[in-house]
N, C-alpha and C. Protein backbone atom coordinates (compact mmCIF):
# COMPACT_ATOMS: atom_id res chain seq x y z
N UNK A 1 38.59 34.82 -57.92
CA UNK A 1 39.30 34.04 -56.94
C UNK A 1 38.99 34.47 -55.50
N UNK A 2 38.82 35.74 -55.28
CA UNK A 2 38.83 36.37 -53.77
C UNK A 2 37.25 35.79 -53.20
N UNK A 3 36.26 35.95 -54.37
CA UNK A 3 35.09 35.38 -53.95
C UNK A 3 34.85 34.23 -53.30
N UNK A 4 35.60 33.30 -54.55
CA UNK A 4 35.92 32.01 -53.70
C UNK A 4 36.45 31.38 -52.24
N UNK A 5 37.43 32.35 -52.15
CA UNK A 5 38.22 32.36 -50.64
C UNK A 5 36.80 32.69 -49.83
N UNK A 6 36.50 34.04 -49.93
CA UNK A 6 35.53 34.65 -48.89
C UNK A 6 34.35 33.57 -48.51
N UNK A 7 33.98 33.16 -49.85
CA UNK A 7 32.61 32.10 -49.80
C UNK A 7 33.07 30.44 -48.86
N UNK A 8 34.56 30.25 -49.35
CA UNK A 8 34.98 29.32 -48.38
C UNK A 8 34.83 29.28 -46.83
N UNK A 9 35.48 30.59 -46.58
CA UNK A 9 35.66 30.75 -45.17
C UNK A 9 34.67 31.17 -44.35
N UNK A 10 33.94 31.77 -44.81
CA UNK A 10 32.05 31.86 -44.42
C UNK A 10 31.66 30.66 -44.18
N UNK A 11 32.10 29.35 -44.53
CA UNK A 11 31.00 28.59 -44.48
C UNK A 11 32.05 27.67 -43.43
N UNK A 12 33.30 27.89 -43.45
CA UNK A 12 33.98 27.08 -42.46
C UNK A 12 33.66 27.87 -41.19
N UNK A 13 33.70 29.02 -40.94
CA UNK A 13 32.96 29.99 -40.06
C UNK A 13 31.92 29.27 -39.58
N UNK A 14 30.83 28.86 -40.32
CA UNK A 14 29.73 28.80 -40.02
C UNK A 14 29.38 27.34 -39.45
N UNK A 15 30.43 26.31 -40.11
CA UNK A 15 30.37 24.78 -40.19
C UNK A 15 30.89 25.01 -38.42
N UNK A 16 31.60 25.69 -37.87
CA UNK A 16 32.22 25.67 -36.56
C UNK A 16 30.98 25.87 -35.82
N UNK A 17 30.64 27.30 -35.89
CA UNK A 17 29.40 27.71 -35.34
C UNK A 17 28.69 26.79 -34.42
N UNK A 18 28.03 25.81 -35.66
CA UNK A 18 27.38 25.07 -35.60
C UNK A 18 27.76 23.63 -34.63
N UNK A 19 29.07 23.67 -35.17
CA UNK A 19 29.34 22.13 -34.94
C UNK A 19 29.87 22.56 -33.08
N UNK A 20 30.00 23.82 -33.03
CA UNK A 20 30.29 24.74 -31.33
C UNK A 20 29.28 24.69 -30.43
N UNK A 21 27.92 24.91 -31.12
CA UNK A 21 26.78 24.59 -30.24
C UNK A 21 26.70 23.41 -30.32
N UNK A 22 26.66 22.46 -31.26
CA UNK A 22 26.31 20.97 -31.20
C UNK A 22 26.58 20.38 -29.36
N UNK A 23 28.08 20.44 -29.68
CA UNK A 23 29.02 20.17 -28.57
C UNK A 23 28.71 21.10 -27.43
N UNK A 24 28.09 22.14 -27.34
CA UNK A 24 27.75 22.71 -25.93
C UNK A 24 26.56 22.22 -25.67
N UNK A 25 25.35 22.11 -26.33
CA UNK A 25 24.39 21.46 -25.85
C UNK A 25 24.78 19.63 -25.07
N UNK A 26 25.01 18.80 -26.06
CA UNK A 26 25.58 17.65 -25.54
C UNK A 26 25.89 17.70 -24.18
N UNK A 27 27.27 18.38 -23.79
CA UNK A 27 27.94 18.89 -22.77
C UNK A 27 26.59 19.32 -21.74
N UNK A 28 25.53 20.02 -22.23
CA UNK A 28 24.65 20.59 -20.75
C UNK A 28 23.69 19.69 -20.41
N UNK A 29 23.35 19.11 -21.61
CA UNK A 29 22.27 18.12 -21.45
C UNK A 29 22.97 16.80 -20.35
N UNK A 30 24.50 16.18 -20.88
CA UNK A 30 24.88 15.46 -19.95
C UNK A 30 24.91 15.53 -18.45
N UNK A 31 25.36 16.95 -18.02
CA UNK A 31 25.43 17.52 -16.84
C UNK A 31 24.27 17.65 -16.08
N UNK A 32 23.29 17.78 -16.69
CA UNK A 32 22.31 17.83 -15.94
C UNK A 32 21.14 16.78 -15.91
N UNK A 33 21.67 16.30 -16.88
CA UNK A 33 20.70 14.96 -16.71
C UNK A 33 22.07 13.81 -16.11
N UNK A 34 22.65 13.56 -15.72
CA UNK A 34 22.94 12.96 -15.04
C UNK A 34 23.01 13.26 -13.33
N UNK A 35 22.79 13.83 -12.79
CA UNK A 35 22.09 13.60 -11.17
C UNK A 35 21.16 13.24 -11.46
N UNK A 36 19.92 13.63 -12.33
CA UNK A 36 18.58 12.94 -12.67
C UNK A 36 18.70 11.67 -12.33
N UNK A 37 19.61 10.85 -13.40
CA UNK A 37 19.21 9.57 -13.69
C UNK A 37 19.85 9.04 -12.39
N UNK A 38 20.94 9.57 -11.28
CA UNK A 38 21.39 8.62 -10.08
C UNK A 38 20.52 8.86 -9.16
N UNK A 39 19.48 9.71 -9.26
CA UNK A 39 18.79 9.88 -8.41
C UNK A 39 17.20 8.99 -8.48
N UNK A 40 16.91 8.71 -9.55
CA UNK A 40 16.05 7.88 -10.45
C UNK A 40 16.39 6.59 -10.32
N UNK A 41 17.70 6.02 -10.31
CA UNK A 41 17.69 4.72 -9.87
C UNK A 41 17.62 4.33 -8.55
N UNK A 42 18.06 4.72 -8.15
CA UNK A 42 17.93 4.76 -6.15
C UNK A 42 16.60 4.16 -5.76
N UNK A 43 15.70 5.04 -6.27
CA UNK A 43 14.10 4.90 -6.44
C UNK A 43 13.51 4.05 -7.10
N UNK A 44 14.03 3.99 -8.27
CA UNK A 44 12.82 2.64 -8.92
C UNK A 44 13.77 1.28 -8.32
N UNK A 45 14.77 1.18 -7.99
CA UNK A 45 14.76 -0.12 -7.56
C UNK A 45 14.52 -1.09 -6.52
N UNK A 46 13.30 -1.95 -7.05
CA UNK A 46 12.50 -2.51 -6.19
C UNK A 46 12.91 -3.70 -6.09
N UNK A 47 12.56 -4.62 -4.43
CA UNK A 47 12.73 -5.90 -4.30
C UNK A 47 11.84 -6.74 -4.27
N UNK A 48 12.54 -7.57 -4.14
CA UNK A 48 11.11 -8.76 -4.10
C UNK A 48 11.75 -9.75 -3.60
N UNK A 49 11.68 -10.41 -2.58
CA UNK A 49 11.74 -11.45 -1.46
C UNK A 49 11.02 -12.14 0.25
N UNK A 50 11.04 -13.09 -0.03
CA UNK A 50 10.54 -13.78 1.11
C UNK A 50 11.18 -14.43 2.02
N UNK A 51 11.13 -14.14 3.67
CA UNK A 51 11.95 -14.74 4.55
C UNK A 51 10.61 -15.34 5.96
N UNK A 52 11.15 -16.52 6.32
CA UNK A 52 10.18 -16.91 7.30
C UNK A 52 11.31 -16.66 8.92
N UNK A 53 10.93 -16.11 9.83
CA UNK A 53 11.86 -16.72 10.86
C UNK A 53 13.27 -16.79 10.93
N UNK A 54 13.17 -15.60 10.16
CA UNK A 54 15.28 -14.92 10.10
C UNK A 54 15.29 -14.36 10.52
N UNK A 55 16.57 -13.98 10.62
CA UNK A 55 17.04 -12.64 11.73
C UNK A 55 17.49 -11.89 10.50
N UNK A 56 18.22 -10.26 11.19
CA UNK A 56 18.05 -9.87 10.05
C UNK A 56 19.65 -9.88 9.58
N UNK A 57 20.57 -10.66 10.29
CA UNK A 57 22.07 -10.67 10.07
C UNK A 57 21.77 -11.58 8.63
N UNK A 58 20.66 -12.59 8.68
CA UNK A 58 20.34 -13.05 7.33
C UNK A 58 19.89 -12.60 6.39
N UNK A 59 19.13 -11.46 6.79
CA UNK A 59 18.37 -10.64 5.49
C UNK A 59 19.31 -9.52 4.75
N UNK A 60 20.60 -9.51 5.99
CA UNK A 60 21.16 -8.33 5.15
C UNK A 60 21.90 -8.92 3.74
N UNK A 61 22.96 -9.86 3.62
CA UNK A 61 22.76 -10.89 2.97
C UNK A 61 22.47 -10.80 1.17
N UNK A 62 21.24 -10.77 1.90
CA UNK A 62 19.87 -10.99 1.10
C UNK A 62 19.95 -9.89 0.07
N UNK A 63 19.61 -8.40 0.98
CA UNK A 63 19.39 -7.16 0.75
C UNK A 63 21.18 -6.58 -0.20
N UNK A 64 21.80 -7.63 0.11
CA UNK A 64 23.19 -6.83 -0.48
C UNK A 64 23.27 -7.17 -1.87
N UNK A 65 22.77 -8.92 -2.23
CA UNK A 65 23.16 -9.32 -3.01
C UNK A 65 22.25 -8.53 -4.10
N UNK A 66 20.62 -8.22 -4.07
CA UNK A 66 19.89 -7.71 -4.98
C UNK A 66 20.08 -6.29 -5.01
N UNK A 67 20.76 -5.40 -4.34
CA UNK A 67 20.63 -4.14 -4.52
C UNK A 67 22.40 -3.96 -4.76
N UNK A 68 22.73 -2.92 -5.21
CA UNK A 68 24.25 -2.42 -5.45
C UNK A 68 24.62 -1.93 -3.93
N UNK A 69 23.91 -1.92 -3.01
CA UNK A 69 24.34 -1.16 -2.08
C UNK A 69 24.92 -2.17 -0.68
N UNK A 70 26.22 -1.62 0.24
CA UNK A 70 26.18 -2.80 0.91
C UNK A 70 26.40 -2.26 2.18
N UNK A 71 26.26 -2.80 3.48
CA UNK A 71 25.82 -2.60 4.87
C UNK A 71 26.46 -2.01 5.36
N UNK A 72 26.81 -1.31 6.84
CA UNK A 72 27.59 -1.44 7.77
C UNK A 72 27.33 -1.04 8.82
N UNK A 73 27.14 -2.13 10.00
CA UNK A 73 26.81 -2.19 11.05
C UNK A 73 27.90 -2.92 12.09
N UNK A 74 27.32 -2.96 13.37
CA UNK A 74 27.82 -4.15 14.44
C UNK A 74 27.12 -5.17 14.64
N UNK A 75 27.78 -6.25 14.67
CA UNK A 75 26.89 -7.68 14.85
C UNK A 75 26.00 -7.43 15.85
N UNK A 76 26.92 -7.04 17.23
CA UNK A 76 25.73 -7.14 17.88
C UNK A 76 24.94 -6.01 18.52
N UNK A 77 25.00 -5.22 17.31
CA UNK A 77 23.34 -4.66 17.47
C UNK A 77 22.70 -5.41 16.31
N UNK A 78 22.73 -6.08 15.77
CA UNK A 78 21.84 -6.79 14.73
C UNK A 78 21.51 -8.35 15.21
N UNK A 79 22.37 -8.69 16.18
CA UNK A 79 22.10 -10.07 16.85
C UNK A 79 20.66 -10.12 17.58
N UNK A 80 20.47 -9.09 18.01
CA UNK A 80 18.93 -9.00 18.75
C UNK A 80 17.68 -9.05 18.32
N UNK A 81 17.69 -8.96 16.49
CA UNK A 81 16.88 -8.47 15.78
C UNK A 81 16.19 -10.41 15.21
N UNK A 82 15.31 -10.74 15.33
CA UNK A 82 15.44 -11.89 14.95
C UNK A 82 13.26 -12.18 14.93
N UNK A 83 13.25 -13.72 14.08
CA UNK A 83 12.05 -13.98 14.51
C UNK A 83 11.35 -12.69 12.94
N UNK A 84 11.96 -12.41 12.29
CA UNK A 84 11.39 -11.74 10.66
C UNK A 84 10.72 -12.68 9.81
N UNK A 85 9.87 -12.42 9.95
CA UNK A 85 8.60 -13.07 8.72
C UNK A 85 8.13 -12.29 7.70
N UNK A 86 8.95 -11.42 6.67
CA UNK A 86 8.56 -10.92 5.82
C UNK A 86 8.32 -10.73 4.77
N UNK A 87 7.49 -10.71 3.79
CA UNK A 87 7.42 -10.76 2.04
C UNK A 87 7.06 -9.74 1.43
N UNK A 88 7.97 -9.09 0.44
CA UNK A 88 8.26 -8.36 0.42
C UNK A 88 7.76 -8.55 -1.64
N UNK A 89 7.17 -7.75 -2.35
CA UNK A 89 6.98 -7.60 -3.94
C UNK A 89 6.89 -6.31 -4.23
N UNK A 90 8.52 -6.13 -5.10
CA UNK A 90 8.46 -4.39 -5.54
C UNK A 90 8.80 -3.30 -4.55
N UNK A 91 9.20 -3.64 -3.82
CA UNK A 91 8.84 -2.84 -2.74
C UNK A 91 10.27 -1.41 -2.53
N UNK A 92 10.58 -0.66 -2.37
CA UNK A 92 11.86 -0.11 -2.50
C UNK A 92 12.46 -0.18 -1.26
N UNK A 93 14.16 -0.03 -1.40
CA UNK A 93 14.79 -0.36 -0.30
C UNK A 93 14.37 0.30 1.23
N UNK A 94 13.92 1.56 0.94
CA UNK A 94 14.06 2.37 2.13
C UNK A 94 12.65 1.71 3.02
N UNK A 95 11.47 1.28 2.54
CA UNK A 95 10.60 0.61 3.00
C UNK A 95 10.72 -0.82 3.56
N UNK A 96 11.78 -1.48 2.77
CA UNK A 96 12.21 -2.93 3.32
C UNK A 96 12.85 -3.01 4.43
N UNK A 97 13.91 -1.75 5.02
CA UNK A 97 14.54 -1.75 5.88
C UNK A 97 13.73 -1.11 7.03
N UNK A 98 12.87 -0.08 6.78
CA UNK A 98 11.86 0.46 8.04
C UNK A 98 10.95 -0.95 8.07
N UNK A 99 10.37 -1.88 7.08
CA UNK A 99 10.07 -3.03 8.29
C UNK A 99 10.94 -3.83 8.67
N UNK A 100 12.10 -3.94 8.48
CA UNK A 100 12.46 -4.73 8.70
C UNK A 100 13.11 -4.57 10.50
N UNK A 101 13.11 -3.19 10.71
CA UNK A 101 14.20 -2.36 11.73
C UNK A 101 12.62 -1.99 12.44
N UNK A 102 11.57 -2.01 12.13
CA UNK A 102 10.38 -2.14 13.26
C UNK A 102 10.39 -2.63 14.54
N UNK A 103 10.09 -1.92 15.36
CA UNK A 103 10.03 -2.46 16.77
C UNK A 103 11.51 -2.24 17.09
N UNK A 104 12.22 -1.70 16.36
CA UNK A 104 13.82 -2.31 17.20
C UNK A 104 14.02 -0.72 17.75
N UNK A 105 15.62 -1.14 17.92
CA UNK A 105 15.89 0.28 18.38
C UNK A 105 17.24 0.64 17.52
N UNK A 106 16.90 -0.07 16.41
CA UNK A 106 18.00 0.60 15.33
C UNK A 106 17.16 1.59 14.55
N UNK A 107 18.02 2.37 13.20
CA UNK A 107 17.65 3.05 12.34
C UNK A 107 18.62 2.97 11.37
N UNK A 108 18.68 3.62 10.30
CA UNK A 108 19.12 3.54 9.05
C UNK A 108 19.36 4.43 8.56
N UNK A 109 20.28 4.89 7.72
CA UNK A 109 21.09 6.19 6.83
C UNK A 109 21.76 5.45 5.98
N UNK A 110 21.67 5.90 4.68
CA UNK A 110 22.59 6.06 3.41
C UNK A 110 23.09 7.20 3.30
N UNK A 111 24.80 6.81 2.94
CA UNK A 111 25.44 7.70 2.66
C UNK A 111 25.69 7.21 1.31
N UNK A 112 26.05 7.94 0.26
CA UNK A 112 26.56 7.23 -1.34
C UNK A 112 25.59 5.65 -1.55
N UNK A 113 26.64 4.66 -1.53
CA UNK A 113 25.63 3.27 -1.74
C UNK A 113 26.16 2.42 -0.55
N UNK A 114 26.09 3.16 0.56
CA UNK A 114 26.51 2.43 2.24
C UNK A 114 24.39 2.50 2.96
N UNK A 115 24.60 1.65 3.13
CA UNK A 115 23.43 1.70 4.50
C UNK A 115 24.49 1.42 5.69
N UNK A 116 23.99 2.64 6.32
CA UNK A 116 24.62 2.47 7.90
C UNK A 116 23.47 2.10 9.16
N UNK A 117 23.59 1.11 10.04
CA UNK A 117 22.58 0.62 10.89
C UNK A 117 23.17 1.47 12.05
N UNK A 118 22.26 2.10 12.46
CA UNK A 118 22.81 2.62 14.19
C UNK A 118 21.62 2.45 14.88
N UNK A 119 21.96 2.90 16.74
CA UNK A 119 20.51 3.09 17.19
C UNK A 119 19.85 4.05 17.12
N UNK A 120 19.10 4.25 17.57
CA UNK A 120 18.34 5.08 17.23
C UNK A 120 18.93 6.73 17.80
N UNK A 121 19.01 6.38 19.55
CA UNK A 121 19.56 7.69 20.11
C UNK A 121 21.17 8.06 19.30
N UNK A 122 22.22 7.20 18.79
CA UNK A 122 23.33 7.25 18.18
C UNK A 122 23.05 8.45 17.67
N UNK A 123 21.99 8.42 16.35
CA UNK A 123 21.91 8.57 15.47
C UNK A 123 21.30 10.27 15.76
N UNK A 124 20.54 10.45 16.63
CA UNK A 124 20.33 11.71 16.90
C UNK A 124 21.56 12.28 17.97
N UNK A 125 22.45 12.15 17.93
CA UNK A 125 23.25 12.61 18.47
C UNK A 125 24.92 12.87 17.65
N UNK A 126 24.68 14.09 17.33
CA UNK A 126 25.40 14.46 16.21
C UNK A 126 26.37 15.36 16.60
N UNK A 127 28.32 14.76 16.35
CA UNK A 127 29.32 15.10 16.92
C UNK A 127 29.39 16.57 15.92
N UNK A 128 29.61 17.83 17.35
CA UNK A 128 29.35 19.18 16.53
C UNK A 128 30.86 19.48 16.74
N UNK A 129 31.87 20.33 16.08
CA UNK A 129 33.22 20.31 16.48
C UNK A 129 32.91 22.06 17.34
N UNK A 130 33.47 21.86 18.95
CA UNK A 130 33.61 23.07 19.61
C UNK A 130 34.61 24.07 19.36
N UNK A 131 33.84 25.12 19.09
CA UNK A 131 34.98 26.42 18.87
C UNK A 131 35.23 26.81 20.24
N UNK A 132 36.74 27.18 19.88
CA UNK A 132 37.42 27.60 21.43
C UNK A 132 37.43 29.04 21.60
């Protein structure tokens, strides 16, 4: 009888063990492959569109509806931007918006899934908090 017990509990011992790493691997593999993959989509997603003679208050629009990500700017720094003739196949976001913001005197930052439009000097000018 005692054999039996011992031989039982060895193997429930062991069935844990096992089934302990199962569940820690899972657990590391998730963790670390997930920044991978948010960082992986960002990147492969490419556009593809054509505009003749828009501005780009129209292209943003455009740019919101095909990508997850959505704008935020002032009209009118984007009111100036106009006269865009561009076609665009595959192309990834961060390239669509440097032509699109060519010649101007805006620029562009993502934060999370925000594109923020500023100008250019804005944008190098970065509020530092003064120690007293």
């Amino acid at each position: 009888m005692k054999k039996d017990k011992a031989c039982l509990l060895l193997s429930k011992r062991k069935c844990w063990q096992v089934c302990h790493r199962g569940v820690l691997f899972a657990f590391l593999l998730s963790c670390f492959s997930l920044p991978l993959t948010a960082e992986a989509s960002g990147q492969v997603e490419k556009l593809t569109f054509e505009v003749h003679n828009a501005t780009l208050a129209e292209v943003i629009p455009i740019l919101e509806r095909t990508t997850d990500y959505t704008f935020l700017y002032r009209d009118e720094q984007v009111a100036g931007v106009k006269n865009l003739n561009l076609r665009f196949v595959d192309e990834q976001l961060g390239n669509v918006l440097d032509k699109c913001l060519e010649g101007t005197a805006l620029t562009w930052q993502m934060v999370d899934k925000t594109v923020v439009l500023r100008e250019r000097d804005a944008a190098k000018t970065v509020a530092v908090p003064q120690a007293k």
